[in-house]
N, C-alpha and C. Protein backbone atom coordinates (compact mmCIF):
# COMPACT_ATOMS: atom_id res chain seq x y z
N UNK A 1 27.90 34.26 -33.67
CA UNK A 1 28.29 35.53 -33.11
C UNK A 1 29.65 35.95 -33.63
N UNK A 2 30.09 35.21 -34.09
CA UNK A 2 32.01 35.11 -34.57
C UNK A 2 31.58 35.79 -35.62
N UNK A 3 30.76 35.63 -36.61
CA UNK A 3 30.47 36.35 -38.00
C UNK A 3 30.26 37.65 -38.02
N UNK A 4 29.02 38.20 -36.90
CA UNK A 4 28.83 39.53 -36.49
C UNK A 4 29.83 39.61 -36.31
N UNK A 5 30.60 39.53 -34.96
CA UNK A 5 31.33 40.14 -34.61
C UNK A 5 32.64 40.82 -35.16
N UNK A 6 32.70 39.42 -36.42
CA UNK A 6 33.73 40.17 -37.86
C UNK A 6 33.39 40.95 -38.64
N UNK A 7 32.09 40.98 -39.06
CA UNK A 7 31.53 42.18 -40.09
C UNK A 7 30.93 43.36 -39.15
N UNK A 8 31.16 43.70 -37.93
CA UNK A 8 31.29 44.75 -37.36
C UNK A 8 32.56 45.25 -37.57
N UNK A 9 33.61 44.74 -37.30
CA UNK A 9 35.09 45.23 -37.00
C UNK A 9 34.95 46.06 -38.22
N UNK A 10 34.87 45.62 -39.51
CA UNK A 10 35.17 46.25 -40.92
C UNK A 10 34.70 47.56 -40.99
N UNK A 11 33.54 47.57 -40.13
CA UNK A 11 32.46 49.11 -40.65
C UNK A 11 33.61 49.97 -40.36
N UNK A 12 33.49 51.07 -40.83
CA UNK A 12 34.37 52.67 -41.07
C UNK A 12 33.78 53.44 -39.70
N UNK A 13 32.18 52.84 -39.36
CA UNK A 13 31.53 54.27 -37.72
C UNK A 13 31.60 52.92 -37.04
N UNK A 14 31.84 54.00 -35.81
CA UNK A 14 31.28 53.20 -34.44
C UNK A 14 30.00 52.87 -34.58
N UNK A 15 29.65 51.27 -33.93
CA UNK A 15 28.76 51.18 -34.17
C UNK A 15 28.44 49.33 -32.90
N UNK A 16 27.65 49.77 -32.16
CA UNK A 16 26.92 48.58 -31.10
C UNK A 16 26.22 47.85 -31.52
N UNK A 17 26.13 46.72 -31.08
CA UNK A 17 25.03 45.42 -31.31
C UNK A 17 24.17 45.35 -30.11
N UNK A 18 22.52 45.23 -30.66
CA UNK A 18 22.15 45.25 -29.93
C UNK A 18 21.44 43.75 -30.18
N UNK A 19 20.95 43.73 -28.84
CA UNK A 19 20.15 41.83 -28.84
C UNK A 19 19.22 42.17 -27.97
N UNK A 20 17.71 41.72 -28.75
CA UNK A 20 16.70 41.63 -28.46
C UNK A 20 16.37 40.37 -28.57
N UNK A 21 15.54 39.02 -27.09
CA UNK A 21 15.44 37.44 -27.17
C UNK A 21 14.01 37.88 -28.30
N UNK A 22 14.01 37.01 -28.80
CA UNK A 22 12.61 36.65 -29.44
C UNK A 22 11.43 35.74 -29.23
N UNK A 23 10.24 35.68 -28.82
CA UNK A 23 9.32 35.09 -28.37
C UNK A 23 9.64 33.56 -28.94
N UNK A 24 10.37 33.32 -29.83
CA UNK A 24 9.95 32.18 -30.58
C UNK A 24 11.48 31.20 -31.08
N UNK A 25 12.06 31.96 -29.79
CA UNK A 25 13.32 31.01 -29.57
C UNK A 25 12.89 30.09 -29.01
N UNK A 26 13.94 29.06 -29.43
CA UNK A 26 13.94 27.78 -28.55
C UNK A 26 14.37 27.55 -27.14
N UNK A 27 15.95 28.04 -27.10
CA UNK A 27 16.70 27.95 -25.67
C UNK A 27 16.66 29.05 -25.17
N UNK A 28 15.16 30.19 -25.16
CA UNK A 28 15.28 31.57 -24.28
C UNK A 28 13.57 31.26 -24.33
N UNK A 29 12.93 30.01 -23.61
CA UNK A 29 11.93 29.96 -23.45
C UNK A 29 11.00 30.64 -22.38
N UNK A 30 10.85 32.20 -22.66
CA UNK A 30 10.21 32.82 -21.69
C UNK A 30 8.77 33.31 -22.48
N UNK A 31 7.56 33.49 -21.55
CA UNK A 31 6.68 34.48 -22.29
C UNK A 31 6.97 35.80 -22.16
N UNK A 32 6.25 36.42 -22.76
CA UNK A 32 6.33 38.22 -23.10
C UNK A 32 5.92 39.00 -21.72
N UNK A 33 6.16 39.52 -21.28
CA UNK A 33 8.13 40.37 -21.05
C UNK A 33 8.88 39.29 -21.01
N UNK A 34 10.00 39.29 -21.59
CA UNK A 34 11.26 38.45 -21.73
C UNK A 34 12.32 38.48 -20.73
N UNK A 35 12.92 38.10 -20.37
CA UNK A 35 14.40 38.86 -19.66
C UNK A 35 15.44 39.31 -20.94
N UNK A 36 16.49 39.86 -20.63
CA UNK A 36 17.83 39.89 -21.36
C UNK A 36 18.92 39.02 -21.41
N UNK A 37 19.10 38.44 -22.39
CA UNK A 37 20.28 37.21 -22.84
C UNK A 37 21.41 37.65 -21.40
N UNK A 38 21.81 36.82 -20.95
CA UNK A 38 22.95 37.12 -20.14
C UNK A 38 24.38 37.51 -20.95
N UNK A 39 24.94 38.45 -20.54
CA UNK A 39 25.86 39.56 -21.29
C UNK A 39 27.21 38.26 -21.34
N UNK A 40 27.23 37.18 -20.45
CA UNK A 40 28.35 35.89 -20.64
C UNK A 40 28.29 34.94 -21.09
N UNK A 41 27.09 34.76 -22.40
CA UNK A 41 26.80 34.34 -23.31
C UNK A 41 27.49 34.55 -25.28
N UNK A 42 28.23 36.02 -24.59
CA UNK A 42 28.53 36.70 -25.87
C UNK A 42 30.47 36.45 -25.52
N UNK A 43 30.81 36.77 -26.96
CA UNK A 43 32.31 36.43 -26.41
C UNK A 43 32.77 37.68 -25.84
N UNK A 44 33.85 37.53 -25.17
CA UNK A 44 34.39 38.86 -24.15
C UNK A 44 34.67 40.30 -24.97
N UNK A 45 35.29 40.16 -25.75
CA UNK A 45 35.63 41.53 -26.60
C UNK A 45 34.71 41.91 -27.52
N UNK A 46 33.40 41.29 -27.52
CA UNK A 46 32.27 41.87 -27.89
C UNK A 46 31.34 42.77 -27.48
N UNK A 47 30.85 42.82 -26.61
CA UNK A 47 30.11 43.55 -25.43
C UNK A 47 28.87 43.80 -26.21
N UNK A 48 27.94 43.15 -26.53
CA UNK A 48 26.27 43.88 -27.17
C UNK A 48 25.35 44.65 -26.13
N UNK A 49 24.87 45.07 -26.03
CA UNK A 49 24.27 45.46 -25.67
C UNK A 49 22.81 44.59 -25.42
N UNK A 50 22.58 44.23 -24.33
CA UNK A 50 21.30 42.75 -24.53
C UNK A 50 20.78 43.45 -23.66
N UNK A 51 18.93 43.21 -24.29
CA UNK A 51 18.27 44.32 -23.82
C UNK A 51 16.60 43.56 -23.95
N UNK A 52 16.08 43.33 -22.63
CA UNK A 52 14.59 42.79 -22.54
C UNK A 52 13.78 43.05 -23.86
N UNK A 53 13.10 42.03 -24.05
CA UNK A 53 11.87 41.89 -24.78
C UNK A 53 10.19 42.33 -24.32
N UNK A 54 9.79 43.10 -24.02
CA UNK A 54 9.80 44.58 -24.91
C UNK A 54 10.92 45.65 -24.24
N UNK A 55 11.32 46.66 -24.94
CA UNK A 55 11.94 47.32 -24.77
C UNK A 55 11.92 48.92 -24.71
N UNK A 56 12.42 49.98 -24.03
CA UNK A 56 12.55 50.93 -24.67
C UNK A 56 14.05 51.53 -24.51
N UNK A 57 14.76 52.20 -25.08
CA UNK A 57 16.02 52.32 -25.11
C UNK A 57 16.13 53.95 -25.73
N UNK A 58 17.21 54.59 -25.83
CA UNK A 58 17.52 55.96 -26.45
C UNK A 58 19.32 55.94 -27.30
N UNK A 59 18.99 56.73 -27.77
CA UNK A 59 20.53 56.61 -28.85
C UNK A 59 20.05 58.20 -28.77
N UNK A 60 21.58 58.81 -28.51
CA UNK A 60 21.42 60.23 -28.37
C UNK A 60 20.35 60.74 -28.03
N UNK A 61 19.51 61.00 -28.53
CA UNK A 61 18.28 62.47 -28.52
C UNK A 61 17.21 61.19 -28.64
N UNK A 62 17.41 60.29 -29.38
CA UNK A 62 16.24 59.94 -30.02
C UNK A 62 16.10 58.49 -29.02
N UNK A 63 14.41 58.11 -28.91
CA UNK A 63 13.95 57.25 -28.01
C UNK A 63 13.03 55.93 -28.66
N UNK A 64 13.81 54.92 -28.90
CA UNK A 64 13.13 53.57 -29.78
C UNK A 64 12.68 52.86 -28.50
N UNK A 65 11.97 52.27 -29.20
CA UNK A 65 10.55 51.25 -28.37
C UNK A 65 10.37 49.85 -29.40
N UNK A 66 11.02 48.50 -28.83
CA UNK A 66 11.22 47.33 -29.48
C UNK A 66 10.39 46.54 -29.02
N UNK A 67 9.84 45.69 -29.86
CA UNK A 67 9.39 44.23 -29.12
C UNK A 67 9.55 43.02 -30.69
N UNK A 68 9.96 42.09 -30.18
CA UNK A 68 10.42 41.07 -31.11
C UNK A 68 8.84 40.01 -30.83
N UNK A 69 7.87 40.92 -31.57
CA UNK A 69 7.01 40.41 -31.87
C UNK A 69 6.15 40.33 -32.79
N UNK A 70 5.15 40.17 -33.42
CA UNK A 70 4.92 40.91 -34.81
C UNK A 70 2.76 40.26 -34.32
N UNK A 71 2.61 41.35 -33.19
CA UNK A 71 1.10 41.32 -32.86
C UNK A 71 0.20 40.81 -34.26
N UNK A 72 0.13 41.87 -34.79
CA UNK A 72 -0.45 41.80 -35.96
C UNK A 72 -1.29 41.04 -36.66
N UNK A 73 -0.10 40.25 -37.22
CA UNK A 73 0.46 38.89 -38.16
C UNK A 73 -0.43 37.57 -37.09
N UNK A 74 -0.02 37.28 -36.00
CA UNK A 74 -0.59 36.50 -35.34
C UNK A 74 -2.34 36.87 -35.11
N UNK A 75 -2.45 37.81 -34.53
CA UNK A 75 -4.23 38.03 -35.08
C UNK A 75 -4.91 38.19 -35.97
N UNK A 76 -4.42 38.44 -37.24
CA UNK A 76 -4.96 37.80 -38.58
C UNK A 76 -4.56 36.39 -38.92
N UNK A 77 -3.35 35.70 -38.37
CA UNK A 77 -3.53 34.45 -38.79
C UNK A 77 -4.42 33.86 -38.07
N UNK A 78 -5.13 33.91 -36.75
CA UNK A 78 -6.55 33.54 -36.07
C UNK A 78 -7.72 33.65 -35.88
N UNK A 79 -8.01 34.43 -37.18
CA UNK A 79 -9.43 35.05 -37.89
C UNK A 79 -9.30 34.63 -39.13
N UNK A 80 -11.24 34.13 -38.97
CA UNK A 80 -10.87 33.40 -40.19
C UNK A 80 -12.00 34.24 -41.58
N UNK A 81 -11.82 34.30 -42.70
CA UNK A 81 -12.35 35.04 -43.85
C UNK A 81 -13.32 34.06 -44.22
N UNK A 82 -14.95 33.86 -44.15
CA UNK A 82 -15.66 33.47 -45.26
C UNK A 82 -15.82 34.30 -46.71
N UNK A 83 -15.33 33.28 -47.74
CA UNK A 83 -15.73 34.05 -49.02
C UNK A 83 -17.07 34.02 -49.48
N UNK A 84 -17.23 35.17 -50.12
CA UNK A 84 -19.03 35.05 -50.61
C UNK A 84 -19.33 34.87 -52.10
């Protein structure tokens, strides 16, 4: 977090961190819905923004929808292809 938190300082815009847990952490062993990392986990003069797994959130005008999951990928890796 020391690294982010230095190659943020440098940027020229304002600019937040956000933290989304990921299904496939080790020490945030929850299933899907997740909770949010506890905000006293991060160092003090950082402040991220930690935000449940799935998510929806807004930045100005505009409205993002997260999940640190990748559906997809996991249901094609559990189907299986006979070749002919």
């Amino acid at each position: 977090m020391e690294y982010i938190k230095s190659e943020l300082s440098v940027l020229k815009v304002k600019t937040k961190l956000i933290v989304v847990p990921s299904a496939r952490e080790i020490h945030h062993m929850n299933p899907l819905p997740q909770p949010a990392f506890s905000a006293s986990q991060f160092p003090k003069d950082m402040e991220p923004v930690v935000l449940a797994n799935p998510q929806m959130f807004r930045v100005n005008e505009m409205t993002f929808g997260v999940i640190n999951a990748d559906v997809v990928k996991d249901l094609c890796a559990s189907t299986h292809n006979k070749g002919l």
